[in-house]
C-alpha atoms as a PDB file:
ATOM      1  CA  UNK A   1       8.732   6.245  -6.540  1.00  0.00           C
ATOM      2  CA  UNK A   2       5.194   4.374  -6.391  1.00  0.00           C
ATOM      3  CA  UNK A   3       1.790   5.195  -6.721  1.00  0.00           C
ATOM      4  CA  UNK A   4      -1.099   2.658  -5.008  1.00  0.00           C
ATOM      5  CA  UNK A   5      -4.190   1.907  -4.066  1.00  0.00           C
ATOM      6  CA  UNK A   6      -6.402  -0.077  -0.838  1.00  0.00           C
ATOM      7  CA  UNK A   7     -10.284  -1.087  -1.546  1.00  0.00           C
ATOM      8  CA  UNK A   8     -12.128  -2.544   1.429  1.00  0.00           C
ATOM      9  CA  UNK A   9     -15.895  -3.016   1.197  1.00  0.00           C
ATOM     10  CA  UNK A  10     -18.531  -4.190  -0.881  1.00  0.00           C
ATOM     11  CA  UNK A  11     -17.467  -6.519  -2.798  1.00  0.00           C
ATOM     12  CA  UNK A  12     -16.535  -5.184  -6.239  1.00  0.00           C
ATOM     13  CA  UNK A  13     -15.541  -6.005 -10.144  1.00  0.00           C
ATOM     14  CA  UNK A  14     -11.250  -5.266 -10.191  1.00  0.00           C
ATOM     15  CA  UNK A  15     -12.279  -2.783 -12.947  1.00  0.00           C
ATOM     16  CA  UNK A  16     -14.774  -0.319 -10.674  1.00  0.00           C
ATOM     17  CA  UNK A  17     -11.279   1.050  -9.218  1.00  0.00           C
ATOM     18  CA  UNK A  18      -8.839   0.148 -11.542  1.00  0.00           C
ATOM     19  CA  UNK A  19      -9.947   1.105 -14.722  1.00  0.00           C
ATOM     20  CA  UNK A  20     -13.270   3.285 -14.378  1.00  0.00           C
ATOM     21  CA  UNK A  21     -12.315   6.622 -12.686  1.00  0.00           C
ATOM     22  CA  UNK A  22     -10.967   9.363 -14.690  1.00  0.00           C
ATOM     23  CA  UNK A  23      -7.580   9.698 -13.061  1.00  0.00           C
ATOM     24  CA  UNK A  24      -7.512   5.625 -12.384  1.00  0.00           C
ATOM     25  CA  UNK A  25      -4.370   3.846 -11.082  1.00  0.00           C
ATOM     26  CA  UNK A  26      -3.948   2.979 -14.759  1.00  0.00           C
ATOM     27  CA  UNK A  27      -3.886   6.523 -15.636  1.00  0.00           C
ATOM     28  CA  UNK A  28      -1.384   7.347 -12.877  1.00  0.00           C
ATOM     29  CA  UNK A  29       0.940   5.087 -14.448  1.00  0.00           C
ATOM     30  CA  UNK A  30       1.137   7.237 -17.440  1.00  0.00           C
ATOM     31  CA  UNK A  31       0.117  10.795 -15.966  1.00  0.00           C
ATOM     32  CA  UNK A  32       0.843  10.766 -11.849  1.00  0.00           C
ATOM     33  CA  UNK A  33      -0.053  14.372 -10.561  1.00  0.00           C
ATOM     34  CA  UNK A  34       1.134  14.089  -7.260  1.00  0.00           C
ATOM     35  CA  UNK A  35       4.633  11.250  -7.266  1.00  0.00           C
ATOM     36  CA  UNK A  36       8.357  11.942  -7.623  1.00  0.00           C
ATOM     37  CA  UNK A  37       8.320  10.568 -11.398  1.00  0.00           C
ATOM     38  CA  UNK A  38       5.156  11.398 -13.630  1.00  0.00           C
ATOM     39  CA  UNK A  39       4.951   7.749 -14.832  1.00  0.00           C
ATOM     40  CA  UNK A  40       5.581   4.241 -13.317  1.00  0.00           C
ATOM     41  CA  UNK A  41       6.318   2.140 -15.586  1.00  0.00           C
ATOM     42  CA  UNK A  42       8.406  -0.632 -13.670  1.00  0.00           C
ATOM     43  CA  UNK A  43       6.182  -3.531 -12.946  1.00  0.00           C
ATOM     44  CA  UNK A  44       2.705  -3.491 -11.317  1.00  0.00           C
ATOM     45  CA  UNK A  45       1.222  -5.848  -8.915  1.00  0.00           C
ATOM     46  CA  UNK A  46      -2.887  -6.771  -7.698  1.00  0.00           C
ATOM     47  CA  UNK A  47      -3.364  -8.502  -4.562  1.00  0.00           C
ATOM     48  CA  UNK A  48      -7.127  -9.626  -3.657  1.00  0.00           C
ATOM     49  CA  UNK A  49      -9.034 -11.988  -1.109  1.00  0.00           C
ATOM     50  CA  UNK A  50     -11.906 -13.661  -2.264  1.00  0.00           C
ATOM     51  CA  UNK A  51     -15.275 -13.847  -1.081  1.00  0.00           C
ATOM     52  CA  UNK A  52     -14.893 -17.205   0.277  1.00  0.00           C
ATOM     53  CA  UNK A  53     -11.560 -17.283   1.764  1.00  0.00           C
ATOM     54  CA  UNK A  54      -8.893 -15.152   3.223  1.00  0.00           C
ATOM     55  CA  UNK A  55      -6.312 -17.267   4.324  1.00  0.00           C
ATOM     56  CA  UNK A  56      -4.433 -16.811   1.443  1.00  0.00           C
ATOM     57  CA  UNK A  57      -4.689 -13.512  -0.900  1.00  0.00           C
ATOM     58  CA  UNK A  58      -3.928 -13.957  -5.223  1.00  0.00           C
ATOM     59  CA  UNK A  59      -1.588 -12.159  -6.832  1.00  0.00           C
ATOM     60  CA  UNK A  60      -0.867 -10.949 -10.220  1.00  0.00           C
ATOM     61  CA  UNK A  61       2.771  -9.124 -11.018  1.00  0.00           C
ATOM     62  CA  UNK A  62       4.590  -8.239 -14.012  1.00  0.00           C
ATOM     63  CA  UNK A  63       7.688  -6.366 -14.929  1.00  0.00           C
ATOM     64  CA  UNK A  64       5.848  -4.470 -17.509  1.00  0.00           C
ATOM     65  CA  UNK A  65       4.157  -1.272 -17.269  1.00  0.00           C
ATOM     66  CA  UNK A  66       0.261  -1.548 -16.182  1.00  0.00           C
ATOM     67  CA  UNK A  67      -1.165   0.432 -19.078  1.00  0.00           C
ATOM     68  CA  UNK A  68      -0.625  -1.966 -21.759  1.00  0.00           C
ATOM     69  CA  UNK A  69      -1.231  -5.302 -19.754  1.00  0.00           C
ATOM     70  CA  UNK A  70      -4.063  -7.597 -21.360  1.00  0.00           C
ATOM     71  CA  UNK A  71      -3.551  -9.672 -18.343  1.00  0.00           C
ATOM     72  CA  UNK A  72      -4.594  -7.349 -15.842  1.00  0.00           C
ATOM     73  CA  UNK A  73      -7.181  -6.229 -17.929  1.00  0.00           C
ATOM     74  CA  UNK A  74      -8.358  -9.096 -18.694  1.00  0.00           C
ATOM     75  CA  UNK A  75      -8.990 -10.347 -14.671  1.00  0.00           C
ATOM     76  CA  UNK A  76     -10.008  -6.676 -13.986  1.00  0.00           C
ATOM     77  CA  UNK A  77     -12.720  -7.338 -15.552  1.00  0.00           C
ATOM     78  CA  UNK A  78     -13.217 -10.936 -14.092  1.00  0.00           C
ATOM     79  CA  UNK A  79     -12.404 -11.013 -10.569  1.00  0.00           C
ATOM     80  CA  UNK A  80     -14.268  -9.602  -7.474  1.00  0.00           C
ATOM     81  CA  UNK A  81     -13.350  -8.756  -4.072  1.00  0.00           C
ATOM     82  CA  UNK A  82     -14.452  -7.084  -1.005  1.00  0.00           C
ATOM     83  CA  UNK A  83     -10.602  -6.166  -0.026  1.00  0.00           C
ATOM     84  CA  UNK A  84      -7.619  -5.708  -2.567  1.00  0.00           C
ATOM     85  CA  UNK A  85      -4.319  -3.711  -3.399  1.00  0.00           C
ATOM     86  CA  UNK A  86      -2.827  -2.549  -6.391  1.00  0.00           C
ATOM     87  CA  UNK A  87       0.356  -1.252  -6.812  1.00  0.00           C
ATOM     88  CA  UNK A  88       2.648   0.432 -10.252  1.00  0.00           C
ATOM     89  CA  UNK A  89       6.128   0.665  -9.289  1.00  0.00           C
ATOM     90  CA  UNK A  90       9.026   2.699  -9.855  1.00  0.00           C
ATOM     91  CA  UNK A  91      12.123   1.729  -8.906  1.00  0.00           C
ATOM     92  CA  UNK A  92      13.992   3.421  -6.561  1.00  0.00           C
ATOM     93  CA  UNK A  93      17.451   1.531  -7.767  1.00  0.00           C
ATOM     94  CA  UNK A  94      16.962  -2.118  -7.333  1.00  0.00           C
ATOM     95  CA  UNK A  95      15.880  -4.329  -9.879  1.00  0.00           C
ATOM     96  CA  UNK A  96      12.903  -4.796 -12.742  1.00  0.00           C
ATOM     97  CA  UNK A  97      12.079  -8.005 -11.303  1.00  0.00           C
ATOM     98  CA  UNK A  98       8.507 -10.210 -10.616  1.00  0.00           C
ATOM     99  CA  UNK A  99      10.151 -10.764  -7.473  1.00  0.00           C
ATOM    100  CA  UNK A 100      10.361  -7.001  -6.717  1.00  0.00           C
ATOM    101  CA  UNK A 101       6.882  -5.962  -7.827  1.00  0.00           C
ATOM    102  CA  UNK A 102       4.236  -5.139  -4.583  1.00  0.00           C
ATOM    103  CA  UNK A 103       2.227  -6.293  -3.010  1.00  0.00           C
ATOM    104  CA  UNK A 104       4.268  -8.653  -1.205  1.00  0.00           C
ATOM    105  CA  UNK A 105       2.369 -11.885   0.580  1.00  0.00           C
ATOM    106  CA  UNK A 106       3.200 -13.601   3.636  1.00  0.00           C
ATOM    107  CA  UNK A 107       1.003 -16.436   5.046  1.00  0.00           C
ATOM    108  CA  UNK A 108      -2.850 -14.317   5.132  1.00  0.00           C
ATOM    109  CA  UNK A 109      -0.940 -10.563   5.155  1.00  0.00           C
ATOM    110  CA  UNK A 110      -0.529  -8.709   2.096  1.00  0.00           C
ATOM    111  CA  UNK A 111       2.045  -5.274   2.088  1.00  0.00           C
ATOM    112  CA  UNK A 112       2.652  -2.655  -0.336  1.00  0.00           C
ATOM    113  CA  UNK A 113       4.974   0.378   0.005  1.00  0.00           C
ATOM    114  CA  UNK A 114       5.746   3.542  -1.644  1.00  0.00           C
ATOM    115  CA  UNK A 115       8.695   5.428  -0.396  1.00  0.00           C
ATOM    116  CA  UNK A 116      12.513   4.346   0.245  1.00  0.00           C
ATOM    117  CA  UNK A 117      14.948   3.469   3.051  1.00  0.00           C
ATOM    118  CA  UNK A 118      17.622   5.932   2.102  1.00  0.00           C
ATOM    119  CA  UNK A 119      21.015   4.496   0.938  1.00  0.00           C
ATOM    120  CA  UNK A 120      19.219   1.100   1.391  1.00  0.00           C
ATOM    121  CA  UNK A 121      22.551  -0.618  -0.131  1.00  0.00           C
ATOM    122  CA  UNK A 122      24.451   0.859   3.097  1.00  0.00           C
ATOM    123  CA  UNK A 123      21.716  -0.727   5.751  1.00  0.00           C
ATOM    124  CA  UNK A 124      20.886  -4.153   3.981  1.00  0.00           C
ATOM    125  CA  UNK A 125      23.260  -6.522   5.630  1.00  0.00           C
ATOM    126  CA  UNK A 126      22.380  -5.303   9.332  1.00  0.00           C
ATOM    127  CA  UNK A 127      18.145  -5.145   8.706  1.00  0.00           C
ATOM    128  CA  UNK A 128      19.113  -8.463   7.059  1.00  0.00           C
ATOM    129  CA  UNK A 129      20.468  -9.789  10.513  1.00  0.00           C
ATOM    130  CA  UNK A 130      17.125  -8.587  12.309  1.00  0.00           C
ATOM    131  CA  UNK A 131      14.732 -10.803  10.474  1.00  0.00           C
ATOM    132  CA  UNK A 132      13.973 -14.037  11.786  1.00  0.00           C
ATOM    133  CA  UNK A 133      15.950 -16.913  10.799  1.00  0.00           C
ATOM    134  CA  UNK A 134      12.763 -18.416  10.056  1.00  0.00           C
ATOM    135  CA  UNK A 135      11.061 -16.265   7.616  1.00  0.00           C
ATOM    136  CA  UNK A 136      15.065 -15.203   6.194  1.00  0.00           C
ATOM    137  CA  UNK A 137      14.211 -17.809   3.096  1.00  0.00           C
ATOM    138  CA  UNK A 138      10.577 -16.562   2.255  1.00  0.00           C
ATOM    139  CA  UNK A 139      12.579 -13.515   1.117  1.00  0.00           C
ATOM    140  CA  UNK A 140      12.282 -13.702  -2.494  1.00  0.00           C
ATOM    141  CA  UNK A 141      13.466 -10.120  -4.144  1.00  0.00           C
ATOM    142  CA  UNK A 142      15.965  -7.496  -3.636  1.00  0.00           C
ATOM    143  CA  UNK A 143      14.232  -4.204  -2.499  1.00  0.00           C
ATOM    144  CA  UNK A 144      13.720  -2.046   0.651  1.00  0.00           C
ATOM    145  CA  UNK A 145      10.083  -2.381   0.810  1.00  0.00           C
ATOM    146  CA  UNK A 146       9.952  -6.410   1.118  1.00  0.00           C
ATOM    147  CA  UNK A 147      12.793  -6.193   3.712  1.00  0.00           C
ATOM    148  CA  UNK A 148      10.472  -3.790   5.480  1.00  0.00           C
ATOM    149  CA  UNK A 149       7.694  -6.562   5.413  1.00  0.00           C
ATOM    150  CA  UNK A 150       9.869  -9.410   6.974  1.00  0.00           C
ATOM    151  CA  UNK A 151      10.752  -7.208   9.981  1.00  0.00           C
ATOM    152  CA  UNK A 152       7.377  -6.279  10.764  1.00  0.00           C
ATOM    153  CA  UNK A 153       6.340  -9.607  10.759  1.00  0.00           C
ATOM    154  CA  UNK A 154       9.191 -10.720  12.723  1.00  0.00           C
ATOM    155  CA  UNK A 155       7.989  -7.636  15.381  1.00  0.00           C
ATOM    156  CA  UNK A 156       4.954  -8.911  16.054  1.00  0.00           C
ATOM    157  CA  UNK A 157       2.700  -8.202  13.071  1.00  0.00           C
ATOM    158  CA  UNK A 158       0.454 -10.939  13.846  1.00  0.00           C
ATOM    159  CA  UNK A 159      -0.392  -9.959  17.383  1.00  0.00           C
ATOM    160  CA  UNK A 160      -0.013  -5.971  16.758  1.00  0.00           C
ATOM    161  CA  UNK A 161       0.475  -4.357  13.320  1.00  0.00           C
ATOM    162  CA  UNK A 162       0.641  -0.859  14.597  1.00  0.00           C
ATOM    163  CA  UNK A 163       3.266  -1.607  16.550  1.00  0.00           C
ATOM    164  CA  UNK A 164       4.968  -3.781  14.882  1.00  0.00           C
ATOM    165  CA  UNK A 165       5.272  -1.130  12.174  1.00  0.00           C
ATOM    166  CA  UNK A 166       6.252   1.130  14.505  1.00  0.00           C
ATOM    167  CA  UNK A 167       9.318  -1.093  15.619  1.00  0.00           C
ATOM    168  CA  UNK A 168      10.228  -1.611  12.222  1.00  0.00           C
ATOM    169  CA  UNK A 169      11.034   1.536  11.550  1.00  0.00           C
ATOM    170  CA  UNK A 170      12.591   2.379  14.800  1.00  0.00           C
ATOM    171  CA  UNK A 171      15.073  -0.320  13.971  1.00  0.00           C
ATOM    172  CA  UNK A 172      15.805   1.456  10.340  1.00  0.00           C
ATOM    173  CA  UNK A 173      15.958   4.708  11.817  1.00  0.00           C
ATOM    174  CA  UNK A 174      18.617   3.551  14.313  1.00  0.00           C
ATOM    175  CA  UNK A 175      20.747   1.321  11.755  1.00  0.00           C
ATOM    176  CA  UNK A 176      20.525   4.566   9.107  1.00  0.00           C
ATOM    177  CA  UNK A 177      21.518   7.144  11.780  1.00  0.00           C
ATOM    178  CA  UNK A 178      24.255   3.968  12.724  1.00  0.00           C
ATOM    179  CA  UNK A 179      25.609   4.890   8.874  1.00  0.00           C
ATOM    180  CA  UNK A 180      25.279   8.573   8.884  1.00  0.00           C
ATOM    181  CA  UNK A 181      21.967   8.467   7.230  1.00  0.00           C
ATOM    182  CA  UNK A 182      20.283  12.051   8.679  1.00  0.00           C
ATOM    183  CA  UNK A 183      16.450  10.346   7.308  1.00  0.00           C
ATOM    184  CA  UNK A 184      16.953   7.171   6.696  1.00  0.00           C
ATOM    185  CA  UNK A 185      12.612   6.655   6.524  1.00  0.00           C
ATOM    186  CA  UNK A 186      10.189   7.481   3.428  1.00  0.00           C
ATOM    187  CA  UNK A 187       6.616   6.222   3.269  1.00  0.00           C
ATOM    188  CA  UNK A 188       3.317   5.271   3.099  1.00  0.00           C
ATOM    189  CA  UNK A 189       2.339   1.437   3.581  1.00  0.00           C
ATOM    190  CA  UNK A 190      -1.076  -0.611   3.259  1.00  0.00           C
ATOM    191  CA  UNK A 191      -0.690  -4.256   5.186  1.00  0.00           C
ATOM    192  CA  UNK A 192      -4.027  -6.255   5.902  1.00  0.00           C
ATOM    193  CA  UNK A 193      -4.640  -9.537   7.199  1.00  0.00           C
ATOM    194  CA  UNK A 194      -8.243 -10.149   4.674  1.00  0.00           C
ATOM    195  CA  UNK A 195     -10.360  -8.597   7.337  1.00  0.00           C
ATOM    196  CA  UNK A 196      -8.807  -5.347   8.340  1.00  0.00           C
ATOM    197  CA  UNK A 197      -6.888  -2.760   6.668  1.00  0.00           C
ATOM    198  CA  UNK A 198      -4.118  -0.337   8.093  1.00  0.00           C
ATOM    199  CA  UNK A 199      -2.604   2.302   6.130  1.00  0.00           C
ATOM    200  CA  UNK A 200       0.657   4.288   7.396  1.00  0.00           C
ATOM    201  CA  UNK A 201       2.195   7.589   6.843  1.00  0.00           C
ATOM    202  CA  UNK A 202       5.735   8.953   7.899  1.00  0.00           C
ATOM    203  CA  UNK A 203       8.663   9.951   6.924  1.00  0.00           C
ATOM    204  CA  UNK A 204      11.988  10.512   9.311  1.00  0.00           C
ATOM    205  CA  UNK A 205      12.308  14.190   7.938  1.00  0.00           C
ATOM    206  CA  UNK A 206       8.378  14.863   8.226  1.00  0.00           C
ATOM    207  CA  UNK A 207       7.977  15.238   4.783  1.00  0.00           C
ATOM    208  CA  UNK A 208       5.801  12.088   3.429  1.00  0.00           C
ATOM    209  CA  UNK A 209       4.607  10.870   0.083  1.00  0.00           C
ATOM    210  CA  UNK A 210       1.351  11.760  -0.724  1.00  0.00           C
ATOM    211  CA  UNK A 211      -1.666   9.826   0.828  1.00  0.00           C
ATOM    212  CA  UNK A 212      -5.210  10.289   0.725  1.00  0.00           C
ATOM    213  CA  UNK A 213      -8.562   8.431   2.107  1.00  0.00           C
ATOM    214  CA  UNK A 214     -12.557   8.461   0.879  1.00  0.00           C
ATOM    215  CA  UNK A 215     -14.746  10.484   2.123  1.00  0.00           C
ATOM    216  CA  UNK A 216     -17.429   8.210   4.268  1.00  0.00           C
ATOM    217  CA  UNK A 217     -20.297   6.760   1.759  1.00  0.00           C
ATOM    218  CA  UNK A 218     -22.805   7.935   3.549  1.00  0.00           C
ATOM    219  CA  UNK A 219     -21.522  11.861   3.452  1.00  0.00           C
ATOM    220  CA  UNK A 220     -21.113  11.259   0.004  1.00  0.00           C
ATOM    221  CA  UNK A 221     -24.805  10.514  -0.842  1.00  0.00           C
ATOM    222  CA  UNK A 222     -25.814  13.371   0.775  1.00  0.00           C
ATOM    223  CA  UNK A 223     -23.454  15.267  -1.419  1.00  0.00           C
ATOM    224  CA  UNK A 224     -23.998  13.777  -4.477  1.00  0.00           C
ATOM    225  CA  UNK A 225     -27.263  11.790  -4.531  1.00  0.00           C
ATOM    226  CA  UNK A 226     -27.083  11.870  -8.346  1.00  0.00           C
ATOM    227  CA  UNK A 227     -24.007   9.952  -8.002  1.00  0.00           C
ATOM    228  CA  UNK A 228     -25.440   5.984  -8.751  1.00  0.00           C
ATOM    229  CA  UNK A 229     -21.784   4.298  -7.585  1.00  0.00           C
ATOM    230  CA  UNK A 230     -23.140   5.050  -4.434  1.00  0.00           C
ATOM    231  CA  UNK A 231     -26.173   3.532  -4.065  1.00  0.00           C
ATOM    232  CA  UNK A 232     -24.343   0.231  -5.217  1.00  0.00           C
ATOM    233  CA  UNK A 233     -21.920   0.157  -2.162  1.00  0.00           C
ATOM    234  CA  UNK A 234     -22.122  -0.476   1.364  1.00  0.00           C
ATOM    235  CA  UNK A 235     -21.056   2.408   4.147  1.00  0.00           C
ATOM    236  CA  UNK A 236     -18.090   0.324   5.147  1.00  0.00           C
ATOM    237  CA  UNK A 237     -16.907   0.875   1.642  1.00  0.00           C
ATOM    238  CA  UNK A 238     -13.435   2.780   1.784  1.00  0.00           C
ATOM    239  CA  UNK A 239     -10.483   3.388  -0.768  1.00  0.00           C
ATOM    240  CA  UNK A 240      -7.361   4.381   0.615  1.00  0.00           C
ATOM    241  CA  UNK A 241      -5.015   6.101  -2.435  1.00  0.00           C
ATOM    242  CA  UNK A 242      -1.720   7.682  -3.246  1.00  0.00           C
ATOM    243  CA  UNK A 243      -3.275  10.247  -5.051  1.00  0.00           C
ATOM    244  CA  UNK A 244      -7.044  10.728  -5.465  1.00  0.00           C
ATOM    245  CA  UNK A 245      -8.768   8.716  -8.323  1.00  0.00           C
ATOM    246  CA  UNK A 246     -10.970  11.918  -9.943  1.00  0.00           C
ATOM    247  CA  UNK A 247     -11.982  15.281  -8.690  1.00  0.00           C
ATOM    248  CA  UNK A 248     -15.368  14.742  -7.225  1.00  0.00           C
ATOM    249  CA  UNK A 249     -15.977  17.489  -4.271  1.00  0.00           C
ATOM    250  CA  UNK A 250     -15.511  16.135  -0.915  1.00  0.00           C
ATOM    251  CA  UNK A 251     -14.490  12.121  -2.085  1.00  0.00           C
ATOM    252  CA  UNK A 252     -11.031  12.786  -0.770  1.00  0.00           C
ATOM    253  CA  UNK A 253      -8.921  13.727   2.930  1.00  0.00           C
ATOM    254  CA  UNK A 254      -5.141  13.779   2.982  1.00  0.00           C
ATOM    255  CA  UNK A 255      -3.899  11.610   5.723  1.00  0.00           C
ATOM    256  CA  UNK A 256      -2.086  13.924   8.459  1.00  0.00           C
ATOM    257  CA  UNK A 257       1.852  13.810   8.092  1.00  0.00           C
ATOM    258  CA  UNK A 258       2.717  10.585  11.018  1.00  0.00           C
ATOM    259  CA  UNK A 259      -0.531   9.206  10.995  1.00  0.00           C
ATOM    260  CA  UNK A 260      -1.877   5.650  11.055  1.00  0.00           C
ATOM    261  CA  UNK A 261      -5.423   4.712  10.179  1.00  0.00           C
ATOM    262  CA  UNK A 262      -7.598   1.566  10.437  1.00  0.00           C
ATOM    263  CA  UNK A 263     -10.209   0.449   8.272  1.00  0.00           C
ATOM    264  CA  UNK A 264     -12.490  -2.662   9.348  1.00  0.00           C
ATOM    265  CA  UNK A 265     -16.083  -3.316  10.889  1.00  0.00           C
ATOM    266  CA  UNK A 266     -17.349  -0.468  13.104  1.00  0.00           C
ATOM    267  CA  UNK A 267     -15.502   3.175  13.224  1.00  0.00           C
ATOM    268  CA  UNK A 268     -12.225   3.404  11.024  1.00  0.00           C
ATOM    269  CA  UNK A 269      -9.854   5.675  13.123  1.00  0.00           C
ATOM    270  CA  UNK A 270      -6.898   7.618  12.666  1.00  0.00           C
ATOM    271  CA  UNK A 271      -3.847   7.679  15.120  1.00  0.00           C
ATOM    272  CA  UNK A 272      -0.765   9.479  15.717  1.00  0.00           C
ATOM    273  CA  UNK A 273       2.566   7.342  14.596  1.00  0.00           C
ATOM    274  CA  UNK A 274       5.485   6.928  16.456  1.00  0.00           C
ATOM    275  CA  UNK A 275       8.335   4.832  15.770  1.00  0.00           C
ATOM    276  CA  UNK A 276       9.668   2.649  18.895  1.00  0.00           C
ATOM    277  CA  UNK A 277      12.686   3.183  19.164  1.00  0.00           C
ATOM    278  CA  UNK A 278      15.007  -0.012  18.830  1.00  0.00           C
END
């Protein structure tokens, strides 16, 4: 499937989390430890806010594989944010396309996905028929993971992104089991608005992706007050990952199996997901 990543914090160089750690998202592309294929190799995407304005996040896609891209490299080293995604894709069947590359922008929110709607092909015209007419045209690709987007904004992701999330996939639950699809559900998202960050795991047969969060900073310098990286960063600094970027002690917690967690100013928390059902 898909490997990605979620910074929010001090504001940092592209490259710091890209590039820099020994098992990078670059390096995941190649060498993934922990996804369904080893390497993802179709298309990447970077999503950032800058400094000055979050109204409307960049984005950078390409159909190629990350690890050979002297564009991304090239504004890796270039641009810096306080909140960004990145995201290497393999396909689950739809097509190599720009259009199909994460993360995936509407308005100020930015989405990225790793996971499937099972037999996707079988559901698409009736999750189709659920989006609102308005936002039907911003639709610009083909795959599960966009069409996920558009009805979470058309249930309320402005006003409630937990649960509009969790009505999302209580109406793909209800259209798979509607087509004989036993677990219709697969995934871990990242959506944020530019100021705070929510990260979801869950899958219809309990079994999720992989999906991991950092350690808080200042537990960190306590455990490794050699470490410099950490003296540069605030201790609202978080990463949220796929699979962990390197195999420093402590830096990493799995995210519980139908879990939700929020990262902004004051506490991050973690919650218990439930989908609504339709």
């Amino acid at each position: 499937m898909c490997r990605w990543l979620a910074y929010s914090g001090t504001p940092l160089l592209l490259d710091t989390i890209l590039y820099r750690p020994a098992h990078s998202l670059i390096d995941q592309s190649l060498h993934s430890r922990m996804g369904v294929e080893t390497t993802n190799g179709d298309g990447f995407g970077v999503g950032w806010y800058s400094q000055e304005d979050i109204e409307t996040p960049a984005l950078l896609k390409d159909i190629g594989p990350a690890w050979n891209n002297r564009n991304l490299r090239e504004i890796a080293d270039h641009v810096r944010s306080p909140l960004f995604f990145a995201h290497i894709r393999a396909s689950t069947g739809t097509a190599v396309q720009q259009t199909n590359c994460h993360p995936f922008r509407h308005g100020r929110w930015m989405w990225m996905h790793n996971g499937a709607i099972a037999d996707f092909h079988l559901l698409r015209r009736d999750l189709s028929l659920l989006v609102d007419p308005g936002l039907f045209s911003d639709i610009e690709g083909t795959t599960d993971s966009e069409m996920m987007f558009y009805l979470a904004i058309t249930f309320g992701l402005d006003e409630d992104p937990p649960g509009a999330v969790a009505r999302m996939v209580g109406v793909v639950e209800r259209s798979g089991r509607d087509h004989g699809v036993e677990f219709p559900v697969q995934m871990t998202v990242a959506v944020s608005d530019g100021e705070r960050l929510w990260a979801f795991r869950y899958s219809s047969q309990g079994e999720s992706r992989s999906l991991f969060y950092s350690t808080r900073v200042d537990t960190l310098r306590e455990l490794h007050p050699d470490m410099g990286f950490l003296r540069e960063v605030s201790d609202e600094t978080r990463l949220i990952v796929s699979e962990p970027l390197g195999d420093l002690p402590g830096a990493w917690n799995e995210v519980p199996e139908s879990t939700y967690g929020v990262v902004g100013a004051g506490a991050d928390a973690l919650h218990r997901f439930v989908p609504e059902p339709a």
